[in-house]
Protein backbone atom coordinates (compact mmCIF):
# COMPACT_ATOMS: atom_id res chain seq x y z
CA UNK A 1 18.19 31.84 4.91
CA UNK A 2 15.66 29.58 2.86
CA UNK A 3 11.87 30.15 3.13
CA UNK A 4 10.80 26.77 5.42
CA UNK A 5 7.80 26.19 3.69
CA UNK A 6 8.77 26.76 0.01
CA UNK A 7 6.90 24.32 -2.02
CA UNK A 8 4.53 23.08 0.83
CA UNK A 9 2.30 25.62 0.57
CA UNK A 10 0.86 28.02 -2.19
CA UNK A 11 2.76 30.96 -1.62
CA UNK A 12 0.43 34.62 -1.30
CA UNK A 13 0.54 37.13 0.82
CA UNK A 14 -1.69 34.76 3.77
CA UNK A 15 0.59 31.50 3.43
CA UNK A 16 2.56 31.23 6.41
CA UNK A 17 6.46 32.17 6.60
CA UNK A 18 9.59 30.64 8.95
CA UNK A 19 11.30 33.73 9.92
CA UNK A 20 13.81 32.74 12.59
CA UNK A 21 12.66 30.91 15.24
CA UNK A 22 9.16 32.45 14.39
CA UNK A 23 6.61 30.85 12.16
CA UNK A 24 3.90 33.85 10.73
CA UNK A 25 0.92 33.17 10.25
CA UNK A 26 1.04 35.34 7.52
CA UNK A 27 3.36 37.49 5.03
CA UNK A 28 2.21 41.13 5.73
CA UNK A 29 4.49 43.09 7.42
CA UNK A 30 3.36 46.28 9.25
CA UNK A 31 6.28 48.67 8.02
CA UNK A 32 7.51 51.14 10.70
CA UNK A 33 5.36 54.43 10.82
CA UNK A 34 6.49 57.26 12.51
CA UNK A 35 3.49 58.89 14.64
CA UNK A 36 5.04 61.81 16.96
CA UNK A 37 2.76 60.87 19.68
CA UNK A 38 5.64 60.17 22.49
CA UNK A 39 5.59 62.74 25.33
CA UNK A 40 8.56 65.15 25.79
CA UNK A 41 10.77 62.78 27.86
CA UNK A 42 10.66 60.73 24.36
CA UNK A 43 8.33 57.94 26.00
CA UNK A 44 5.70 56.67 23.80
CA UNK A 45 2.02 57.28 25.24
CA UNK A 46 -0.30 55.22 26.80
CA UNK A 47 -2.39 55.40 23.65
CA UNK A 48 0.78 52.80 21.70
CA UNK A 49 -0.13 49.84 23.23
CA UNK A 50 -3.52 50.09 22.03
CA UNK A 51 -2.59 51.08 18.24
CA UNK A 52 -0.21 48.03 18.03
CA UNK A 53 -2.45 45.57 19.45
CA UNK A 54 -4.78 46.80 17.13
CA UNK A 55 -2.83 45.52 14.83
CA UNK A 56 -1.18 42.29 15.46
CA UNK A 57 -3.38 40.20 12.86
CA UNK A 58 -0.09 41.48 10.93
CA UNK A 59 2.72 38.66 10.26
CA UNK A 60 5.16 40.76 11.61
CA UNK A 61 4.80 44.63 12.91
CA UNK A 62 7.83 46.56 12.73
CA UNK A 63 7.75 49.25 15.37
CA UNK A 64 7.92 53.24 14.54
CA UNK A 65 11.36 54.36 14.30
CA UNK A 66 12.93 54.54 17.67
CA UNK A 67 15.76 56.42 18.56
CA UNK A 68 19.19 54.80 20.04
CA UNK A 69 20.02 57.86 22.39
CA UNK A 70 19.23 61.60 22.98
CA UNK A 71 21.74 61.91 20.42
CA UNK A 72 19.93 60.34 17.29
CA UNK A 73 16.54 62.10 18.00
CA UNK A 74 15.56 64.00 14.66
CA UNK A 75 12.04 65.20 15.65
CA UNK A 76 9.39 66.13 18.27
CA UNK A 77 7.56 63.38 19.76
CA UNK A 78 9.54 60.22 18.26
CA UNK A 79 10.15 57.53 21.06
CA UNK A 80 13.01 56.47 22.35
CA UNK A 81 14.93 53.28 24.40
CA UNK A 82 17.36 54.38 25.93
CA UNK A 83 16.16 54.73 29.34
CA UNK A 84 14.26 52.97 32.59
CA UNK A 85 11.23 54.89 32.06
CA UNK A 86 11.25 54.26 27.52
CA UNK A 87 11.89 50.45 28.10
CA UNK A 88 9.05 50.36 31.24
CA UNK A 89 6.78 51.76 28.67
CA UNK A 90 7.41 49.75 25.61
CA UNK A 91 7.01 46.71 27.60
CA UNK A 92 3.56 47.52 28.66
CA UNK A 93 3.28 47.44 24.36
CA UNK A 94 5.07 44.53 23.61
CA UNK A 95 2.42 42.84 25.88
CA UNK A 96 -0.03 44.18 24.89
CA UNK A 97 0.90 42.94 21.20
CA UNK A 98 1.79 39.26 22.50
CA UNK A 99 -1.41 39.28 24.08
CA UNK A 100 -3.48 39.94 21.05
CA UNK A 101 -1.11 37.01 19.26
CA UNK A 102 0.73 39.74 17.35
CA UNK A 103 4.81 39.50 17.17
CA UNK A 104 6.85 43.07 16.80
CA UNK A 105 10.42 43.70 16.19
CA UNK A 106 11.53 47.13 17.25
CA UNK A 107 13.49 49.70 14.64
CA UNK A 108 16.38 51.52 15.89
CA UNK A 109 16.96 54.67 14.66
CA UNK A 110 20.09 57.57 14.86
CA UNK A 111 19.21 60.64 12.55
CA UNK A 112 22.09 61.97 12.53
CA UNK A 113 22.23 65.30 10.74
CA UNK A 114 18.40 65.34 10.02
CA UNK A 115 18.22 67.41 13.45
CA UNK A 116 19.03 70.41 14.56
CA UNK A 117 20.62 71.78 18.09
CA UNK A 118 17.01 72.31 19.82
CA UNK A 119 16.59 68.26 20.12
CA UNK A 120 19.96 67.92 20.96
CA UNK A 121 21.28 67.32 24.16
CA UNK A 122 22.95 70.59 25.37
CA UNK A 123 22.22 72.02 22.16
CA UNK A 124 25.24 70.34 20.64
CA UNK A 125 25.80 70.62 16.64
CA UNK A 126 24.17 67.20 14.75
CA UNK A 127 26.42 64.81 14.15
CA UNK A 128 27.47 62.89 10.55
CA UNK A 129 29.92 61.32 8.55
CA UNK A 130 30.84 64.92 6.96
CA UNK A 131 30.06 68.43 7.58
CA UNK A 132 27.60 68.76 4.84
CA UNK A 133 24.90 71.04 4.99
CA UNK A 134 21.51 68.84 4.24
CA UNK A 135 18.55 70.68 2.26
CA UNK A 136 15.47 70.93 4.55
CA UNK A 137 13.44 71.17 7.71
CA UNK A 138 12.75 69.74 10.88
CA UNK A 139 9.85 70.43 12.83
CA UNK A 140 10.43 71.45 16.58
CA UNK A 141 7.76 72.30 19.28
CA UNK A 142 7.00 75.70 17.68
CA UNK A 143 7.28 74.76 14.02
CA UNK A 144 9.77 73.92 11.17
CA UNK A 145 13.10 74.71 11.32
CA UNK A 146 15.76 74.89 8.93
CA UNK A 147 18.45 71.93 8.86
CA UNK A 148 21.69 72.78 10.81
CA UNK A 149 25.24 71.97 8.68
CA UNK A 150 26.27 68.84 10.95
CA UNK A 151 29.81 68.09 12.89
CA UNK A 152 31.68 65.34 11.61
CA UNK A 153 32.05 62.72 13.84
CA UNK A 154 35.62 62.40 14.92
CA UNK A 155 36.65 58.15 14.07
CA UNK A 156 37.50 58.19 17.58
CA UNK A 157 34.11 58.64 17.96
CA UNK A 158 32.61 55.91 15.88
CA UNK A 159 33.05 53.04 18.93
CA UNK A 160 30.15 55.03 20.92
CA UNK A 161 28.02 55.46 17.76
CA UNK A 162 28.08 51.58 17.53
CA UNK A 163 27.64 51.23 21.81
CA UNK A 164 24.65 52.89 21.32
CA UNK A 165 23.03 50.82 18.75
CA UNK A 166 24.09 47.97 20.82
CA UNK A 167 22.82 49.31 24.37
CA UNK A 168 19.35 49.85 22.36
CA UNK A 169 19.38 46.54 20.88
CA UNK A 170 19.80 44.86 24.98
CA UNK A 171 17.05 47.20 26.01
CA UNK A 172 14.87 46.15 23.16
CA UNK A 173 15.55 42.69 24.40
CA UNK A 174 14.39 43.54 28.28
CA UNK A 175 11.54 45.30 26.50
CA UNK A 176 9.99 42.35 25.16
CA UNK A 177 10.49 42.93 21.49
CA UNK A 178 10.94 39.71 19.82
CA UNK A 179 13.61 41.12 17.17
CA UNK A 180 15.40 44.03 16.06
CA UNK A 181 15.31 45.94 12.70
CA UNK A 182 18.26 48.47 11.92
CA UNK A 183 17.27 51.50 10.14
CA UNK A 184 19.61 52.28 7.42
CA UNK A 185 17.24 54.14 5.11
CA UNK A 186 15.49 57.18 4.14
CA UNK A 187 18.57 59.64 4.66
CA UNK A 188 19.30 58.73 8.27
CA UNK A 189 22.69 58.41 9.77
CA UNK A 190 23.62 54.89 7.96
CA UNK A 191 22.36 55.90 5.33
CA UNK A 192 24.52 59.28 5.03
CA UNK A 193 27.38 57.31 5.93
CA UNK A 194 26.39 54.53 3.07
CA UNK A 195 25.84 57.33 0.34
CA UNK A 196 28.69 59.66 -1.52
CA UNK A 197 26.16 62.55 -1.08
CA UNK A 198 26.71 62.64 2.47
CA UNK A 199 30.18 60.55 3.02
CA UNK A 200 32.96 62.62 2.39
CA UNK A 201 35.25 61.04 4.80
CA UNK A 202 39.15 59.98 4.14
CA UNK A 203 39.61 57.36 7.30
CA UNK A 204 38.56 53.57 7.16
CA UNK A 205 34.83 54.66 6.90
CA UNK A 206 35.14 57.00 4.02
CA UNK A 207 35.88 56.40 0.17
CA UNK A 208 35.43 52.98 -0.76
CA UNK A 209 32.24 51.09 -1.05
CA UNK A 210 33.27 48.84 1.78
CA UNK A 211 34.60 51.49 3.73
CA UNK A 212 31.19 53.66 3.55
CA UNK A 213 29.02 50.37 4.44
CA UNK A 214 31.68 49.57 7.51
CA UNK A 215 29.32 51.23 9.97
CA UNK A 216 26.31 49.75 8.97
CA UNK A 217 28.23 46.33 9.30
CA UNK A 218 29.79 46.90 12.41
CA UNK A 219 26.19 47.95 14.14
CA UNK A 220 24.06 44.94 12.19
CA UNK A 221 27.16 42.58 14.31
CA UNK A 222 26.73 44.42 17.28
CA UNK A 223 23.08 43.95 17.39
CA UNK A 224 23.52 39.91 15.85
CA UNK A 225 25.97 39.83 19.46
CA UNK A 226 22.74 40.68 21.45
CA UNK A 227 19.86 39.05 19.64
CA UNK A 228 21.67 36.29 17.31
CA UNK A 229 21.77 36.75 13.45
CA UNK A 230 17.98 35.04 12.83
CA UNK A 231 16.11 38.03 14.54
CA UNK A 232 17.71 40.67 13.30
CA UNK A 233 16.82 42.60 10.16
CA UNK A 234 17.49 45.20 7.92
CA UNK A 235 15.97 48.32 6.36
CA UNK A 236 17.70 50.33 3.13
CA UNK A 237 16.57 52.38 0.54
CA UNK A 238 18.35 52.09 -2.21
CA UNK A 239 16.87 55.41 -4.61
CA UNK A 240 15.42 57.22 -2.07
CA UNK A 241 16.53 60.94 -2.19
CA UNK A 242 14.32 61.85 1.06
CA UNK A 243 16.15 63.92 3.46
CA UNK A 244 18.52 65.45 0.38
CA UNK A 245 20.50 62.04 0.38
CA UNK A 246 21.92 60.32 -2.78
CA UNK A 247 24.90 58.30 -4.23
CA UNK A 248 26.51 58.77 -7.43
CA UNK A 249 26.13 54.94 -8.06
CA UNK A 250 23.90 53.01 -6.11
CA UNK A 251 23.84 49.63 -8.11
CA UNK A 252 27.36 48.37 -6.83
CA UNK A 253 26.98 49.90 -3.62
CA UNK A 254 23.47 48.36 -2.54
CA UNK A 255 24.43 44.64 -4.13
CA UNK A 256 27.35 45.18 -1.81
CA UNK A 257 25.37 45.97 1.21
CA UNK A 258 23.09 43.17 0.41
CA UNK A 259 26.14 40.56 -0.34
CA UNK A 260 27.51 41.48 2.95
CA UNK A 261 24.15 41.33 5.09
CA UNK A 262 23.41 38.30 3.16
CA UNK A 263 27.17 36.71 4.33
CA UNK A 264 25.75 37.34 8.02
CA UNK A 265 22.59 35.44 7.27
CA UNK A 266 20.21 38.43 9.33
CA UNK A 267 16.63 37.49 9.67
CA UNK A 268 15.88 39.58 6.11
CA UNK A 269 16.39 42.51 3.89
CA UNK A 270 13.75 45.18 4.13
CA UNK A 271 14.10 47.68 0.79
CA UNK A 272 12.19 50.39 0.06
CA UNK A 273 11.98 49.86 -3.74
CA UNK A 274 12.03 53.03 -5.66
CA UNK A 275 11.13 56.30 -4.30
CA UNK A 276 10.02 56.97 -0.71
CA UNK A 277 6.43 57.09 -0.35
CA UNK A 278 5.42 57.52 -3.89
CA UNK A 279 6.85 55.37 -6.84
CA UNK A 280 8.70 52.17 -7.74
CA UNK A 281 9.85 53.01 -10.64
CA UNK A 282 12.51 55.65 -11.15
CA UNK A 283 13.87 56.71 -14.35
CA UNK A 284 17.64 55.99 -14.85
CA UNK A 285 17.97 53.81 -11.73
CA UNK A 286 19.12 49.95 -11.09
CA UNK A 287 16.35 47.85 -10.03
CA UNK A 288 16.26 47.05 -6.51
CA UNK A 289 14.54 43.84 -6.94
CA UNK A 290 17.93 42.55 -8.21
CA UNK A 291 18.93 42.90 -4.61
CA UNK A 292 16.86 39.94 -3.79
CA UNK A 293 19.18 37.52 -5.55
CA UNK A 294 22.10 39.53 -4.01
CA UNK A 295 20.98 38.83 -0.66
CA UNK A 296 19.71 35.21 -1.18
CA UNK A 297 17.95 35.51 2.30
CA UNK A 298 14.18 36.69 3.08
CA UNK A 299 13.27 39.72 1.10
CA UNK A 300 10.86 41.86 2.36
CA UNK A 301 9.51 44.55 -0.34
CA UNK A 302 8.14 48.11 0.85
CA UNK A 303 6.50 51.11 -1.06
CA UNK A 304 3.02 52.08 -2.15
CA UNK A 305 1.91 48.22 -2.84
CA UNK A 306 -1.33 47.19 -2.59
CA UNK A 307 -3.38 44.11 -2.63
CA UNK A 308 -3.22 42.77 -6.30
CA UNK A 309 1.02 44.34 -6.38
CA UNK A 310 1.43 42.57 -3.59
CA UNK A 311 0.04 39.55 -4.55
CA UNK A 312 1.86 39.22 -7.59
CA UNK A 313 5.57 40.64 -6.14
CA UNK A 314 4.92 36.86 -3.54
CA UNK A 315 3.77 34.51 -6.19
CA UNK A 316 6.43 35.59 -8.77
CA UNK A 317 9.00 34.66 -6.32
CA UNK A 318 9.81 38.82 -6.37
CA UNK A 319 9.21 38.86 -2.24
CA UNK A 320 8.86 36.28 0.51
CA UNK A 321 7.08 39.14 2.16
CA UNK A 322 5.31 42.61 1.61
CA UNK A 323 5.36 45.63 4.13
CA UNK A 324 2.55 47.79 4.32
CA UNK A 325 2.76 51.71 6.19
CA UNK A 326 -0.78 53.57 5.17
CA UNK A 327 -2.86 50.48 4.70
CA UNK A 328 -2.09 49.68 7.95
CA UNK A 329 -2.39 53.02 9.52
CA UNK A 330 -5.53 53.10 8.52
CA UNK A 331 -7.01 49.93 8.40
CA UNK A 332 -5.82 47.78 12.00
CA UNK A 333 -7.18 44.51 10.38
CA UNK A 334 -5.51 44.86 6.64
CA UNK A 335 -5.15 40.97 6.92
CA UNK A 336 -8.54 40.54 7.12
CA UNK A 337 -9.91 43.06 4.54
CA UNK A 338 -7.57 41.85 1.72
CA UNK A 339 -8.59 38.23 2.35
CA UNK A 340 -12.08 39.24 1.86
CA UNK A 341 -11.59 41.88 -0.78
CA UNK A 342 -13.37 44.49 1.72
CA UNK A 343 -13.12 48.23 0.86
CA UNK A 344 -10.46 49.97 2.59
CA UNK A 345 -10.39 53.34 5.14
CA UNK A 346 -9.00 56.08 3.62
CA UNK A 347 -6.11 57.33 5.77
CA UNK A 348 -6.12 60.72 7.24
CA UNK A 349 -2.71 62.67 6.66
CA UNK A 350 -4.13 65.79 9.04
CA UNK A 351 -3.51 63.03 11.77
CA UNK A 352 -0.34 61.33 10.93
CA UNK A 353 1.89 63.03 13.47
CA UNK A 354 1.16 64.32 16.74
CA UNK A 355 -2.34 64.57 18.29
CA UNK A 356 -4.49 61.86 20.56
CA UNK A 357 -6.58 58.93 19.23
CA UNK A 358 -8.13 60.75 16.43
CA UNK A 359 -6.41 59.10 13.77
CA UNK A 360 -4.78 56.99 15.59
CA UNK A 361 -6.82 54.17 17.25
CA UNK A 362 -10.62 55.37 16.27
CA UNK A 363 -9.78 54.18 12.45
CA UNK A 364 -12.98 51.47 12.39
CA UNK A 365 -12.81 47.71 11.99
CA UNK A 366 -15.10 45.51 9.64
CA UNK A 367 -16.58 43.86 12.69
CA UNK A 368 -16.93 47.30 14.03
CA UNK A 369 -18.54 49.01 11.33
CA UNK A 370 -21.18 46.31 10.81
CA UNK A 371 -22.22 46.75 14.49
């Protein structure tokens, strides 16, 4: 997909974008921030629809991570839409989002073995694409944890793993989202299956490059069945080693991944550049931004940028767009305070996950702090 407006206007981070059938009025993406503030029938609070509204002034929000089915749920208080009562609530957000003039595409999440037998339903064994035993923790009701070794999923089983994906991506769609983003970073269950690490299969989703991105491929068509290829997107991570996940050779594997989402023509490709939530740059590894030409479609660019990085990664030509976690967390009208060149709030990590509005919707706007 081509930017509409290339050339008509100068491009920065406030120039408008065609994304689909949407036009933005702006390039700033809110990236998807995981909160743990849904109650314990994994339906996100009251509190949500609030927070999001907040901050629509964002070209696009991308929702917090949101699991497919009691199956992919990975941690306390993490929504879900897979049922009546999850796509009830979500609507009363989406609304509250269109109402403020905001637009929001939900992510769709399965953890796979990033969980552990308390958040599973009938304390069944995590599932993955091999029985390998992840490094780390997962925090449950009464504390952290220690990751389970997963079950392989049987290939027989692979058909449901895909239903689900698609019977989230339909709910999204009666939810009022206007879009979907698949989550296939950050160690999660595409990922594992994308990444050697984690992939130790031998059937037609094992081995090969194309084999290990088969899932991911499968899902993205699934969910382009639903919603139609121009509002669905994207998320990978190509360096990331969050959640004890990496691949012996990422450069080949990632161009293919973006090759093959870019032969779909989805919405865009949402990379975390570098590593998770702290550096771009990582010693020894490919580039991500050559992923950009790779995919040839609307690049969205994600980790630790700022104003002036963010500026530059648009006007190079780097990224049609820039996605932004704890500016926005912390600051509901980001839009507004980079236009001006206002000072930013600090984010609180003591809130991040869990709690009420304390961190959550009291973070202060310009208009509110001059009051």
């Amino acid at each position: 997909m081509k930017k509409l407006l290339q050339g008509a206007i100068a491009a920065d981070l406030f120039a408008p974008l065609r994304l689909g059938p949407y036009t933005l009025p702006n390039r700033m993406v809110m990236a998807p921030l995981t909160r743990s503030r849904a109650d314990d029938k994994d339906v996100p609070g009251d509190l949500a629809a609030t927070y999001y509204a907040q901050r629509s002034g964002a070209g696009l929000i991308i929702s917090e991570a949101t699991h497919v089915s009691a199956q992919g749920k990975g941690y306390t208080g993490t929504p879900g839409i897979y049922n009546e009562e999850q796509i009830r609530q979500w609507r009363r957000i989406t609304d509250a989002v269109h109402a403020a003039g905001g637009r929001i595409f939900a992510q769709l999440w399965h953890v796979g073995r990033i969980s552990h037998r308390l958040l599973q339903p009938d304390n069944a064994t995590p599932v993955a694409p091999s029985a390998v035993q992840p490094d780390g923790r997962v925090y449950i009701d009464n504390g952290f944890v220690a990751l389970e070794r997963p079950r392989a999923l049987e290939t027989h089983e692979i058909p449901g793993i895909i239903a689900q994906f698609r019977d989230a991506a339909r709910n999204a769609l009666r939810a009022g989202f206007q879009g979907i983003e698949i989550h296939a970073a950050n160690g999660y269950l595409l990922d594992q299956f994308l990444r050697d690490k984690t992939n130790q299969r031998t059937d037609a989703y094992g081995g090969s490059i194309e084999n290990r991105a088969r899932l991911l491929l499968e899902i993205t068509q699934a969910v382009i069945d639903i919603w139609g290829r121009d509002r669905v997107g994207v998320r990978i991570s190509p360096l990331a080693t969050f959640n004890d996940i990496s691949d012996s050779d990422p450069e080949p594997l990632f161009t293919y991944v973006a090759q093959q989402l870019g032969a779909l023509r989805v919405a865009y490709l949402h990379v975390v550049e570098g590593a998770w939530g702290s550096t771009r740059e990582v010693a020894g590894g490919f580039d991500p931004r050559r992923l950009r030409l790779a995919f040839n479609g609307v690049y969205i660019a994600n980790n630790c940028y700022g104003y002036q990085d963010g500026m530059s990664a648009i006007e190079s030509g780097h990224a049609d767009m820039v996605s932004y976690g704890r500016h926005f967390l912390s600051n509901p009208d980001l839009v507004e305070r980079f236009r001006t060149g206002a000072p930013l709030n600090p984010p609180d990590p003591n809130t991040f996950y869990g709690g009420d509005a304390k961190g959550y919707t009291d973070y202060p706007t310009m208009a509110q702090r001059a009051a």
